[in-house]
N, C-alpha and C. Protein backbone atom coordinates (compact mmCIF):
# COMPACT_ATOMS: atom_id res chain seq x y z
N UNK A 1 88.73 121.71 69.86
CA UNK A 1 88.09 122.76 69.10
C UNK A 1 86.99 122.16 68.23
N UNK A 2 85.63 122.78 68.01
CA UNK A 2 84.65 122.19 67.52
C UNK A 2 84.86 123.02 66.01
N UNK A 3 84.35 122.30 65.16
CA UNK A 3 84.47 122.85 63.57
C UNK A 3 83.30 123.03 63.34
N UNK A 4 82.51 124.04 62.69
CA UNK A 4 81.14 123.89 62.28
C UNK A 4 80.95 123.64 60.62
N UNK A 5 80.18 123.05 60.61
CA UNK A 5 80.56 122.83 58.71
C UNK A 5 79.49 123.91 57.98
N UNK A 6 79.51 124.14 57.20
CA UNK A 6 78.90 125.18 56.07
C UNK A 6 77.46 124.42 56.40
N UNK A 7 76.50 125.17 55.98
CA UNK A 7 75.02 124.64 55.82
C UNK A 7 74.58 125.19 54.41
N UNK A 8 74.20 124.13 53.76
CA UNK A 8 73.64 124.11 52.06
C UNK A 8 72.20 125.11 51.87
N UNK A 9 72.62 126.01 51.05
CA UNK A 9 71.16 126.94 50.51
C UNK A 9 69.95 126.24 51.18
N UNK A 10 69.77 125.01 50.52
CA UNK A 10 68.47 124.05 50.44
C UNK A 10 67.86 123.43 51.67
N UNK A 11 69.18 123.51 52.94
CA UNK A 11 68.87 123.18 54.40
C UNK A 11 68.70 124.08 55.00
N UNK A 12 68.87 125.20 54.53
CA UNK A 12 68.68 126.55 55.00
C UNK A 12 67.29 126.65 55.07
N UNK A 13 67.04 126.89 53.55
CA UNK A 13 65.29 126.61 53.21
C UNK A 13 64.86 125.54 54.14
N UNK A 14 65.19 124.30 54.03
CA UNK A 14 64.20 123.52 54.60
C UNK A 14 63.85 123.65 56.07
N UNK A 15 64.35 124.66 56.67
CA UNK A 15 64.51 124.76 58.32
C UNK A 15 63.75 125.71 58.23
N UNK A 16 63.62 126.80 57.45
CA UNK A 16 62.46 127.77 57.11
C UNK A 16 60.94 127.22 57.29
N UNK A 17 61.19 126.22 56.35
CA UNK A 17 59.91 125.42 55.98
C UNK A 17 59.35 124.41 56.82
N UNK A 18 59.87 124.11 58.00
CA UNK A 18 59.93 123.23 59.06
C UNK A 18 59.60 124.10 60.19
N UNK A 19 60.41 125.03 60.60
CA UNK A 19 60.02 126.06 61.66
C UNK A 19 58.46 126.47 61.04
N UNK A 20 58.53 127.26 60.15
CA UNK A 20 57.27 128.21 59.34
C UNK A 20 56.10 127.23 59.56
N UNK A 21 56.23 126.36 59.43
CA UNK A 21 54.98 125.03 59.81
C UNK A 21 54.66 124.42 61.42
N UNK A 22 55.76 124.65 62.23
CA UNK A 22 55.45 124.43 63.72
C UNK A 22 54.68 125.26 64.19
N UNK A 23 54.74 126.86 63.52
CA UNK A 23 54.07 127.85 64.11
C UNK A 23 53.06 128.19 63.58
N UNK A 24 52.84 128.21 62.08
CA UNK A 24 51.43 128.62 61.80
C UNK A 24 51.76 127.22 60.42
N UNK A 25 50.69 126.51 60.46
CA UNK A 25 50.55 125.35 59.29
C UNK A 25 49.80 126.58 57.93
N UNK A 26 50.15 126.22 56.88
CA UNK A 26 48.98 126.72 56.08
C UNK A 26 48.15 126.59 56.01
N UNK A 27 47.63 127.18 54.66
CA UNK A 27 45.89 126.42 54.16
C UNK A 27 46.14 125.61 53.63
N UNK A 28 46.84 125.01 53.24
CA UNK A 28 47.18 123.60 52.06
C UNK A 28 47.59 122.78 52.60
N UNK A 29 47.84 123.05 53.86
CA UNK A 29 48.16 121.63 54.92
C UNK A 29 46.93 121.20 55.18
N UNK A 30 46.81 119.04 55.16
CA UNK A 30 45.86 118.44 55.68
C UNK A 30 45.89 118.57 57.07
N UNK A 31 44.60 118.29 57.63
CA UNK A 31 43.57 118.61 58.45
C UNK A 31 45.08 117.45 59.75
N UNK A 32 45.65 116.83 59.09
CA UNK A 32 46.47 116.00 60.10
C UNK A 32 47.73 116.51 60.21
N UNK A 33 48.24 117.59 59.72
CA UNK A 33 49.50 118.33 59.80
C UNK A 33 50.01 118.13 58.35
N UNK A 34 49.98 117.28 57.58
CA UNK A 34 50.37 116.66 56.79
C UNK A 34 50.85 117.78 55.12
N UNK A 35 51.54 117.56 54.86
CA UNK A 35 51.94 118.63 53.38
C UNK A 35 53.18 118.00 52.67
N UNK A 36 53.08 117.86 51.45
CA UNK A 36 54.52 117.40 50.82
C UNK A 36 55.45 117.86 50.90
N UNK A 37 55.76 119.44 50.85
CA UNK A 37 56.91 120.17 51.03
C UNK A 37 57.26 120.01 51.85
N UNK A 38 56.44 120.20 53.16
CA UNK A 38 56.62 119.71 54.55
C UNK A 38 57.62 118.71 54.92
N UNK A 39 57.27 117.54 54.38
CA UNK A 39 57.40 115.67 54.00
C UNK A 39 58.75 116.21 53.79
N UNK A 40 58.60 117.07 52.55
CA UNK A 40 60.35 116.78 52.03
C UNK A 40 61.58 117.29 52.67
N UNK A 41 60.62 118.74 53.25
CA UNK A 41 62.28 119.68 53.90
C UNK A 41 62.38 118.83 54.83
N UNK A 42 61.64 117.75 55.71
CA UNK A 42 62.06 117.13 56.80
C UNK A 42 62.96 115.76 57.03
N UNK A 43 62.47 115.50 55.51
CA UNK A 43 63.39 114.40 54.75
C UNK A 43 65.08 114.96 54.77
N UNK A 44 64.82 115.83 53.43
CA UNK A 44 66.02 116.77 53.45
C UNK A 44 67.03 117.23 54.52
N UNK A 45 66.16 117.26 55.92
CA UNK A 45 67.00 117.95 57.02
C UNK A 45 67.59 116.58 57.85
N UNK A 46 66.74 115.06 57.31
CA UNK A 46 67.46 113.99 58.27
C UNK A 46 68.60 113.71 57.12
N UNK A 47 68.25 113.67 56.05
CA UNK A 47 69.46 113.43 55.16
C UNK A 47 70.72 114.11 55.91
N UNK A 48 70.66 115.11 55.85
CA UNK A 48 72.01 116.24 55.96
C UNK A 48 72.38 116.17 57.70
N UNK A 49 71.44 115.84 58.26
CA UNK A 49 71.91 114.90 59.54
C UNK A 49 72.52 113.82 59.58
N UNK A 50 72.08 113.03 58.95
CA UNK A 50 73.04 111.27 59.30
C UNK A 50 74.22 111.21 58.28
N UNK A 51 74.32 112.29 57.13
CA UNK A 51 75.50 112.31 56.08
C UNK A 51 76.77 112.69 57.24
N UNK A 52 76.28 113.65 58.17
CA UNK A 52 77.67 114.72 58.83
C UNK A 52 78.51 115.22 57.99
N UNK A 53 79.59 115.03 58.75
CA UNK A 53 80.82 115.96 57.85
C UNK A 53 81.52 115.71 56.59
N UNK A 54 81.30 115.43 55.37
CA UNK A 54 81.88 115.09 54.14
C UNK A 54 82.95 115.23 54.21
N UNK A 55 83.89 115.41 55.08
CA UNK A 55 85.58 115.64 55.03
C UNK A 55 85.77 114.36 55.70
């Protein structure tokens, strides 16, 4: 049986913010894809990848 674990407010968001940018970049994104928020939810989303299951 597979367990799925809860997903955190903030990874929620950051998958928002990750998808929302594959499909249309903003205006405040550099000319190279590039954006800090960007930077971070993607940070944020390998974090909560290589942590796995806290139990």
């Amino acid at each position: 049986m597979i367990e799925v674990r809860q997903v955190p407010f903030l990874v929620e968001v950051a998958w928002f913010v990750v998808d929302d940018h594959h499909v249309k970049p903003c205006h405040r994104c550099y000319s190279d894809g590039w954006y800090p928020r960007y930077a971070a939810a993607h940070a944020r989303l390998l974090a909560w990848r290589l942590a796995g299951d806290p139990r």
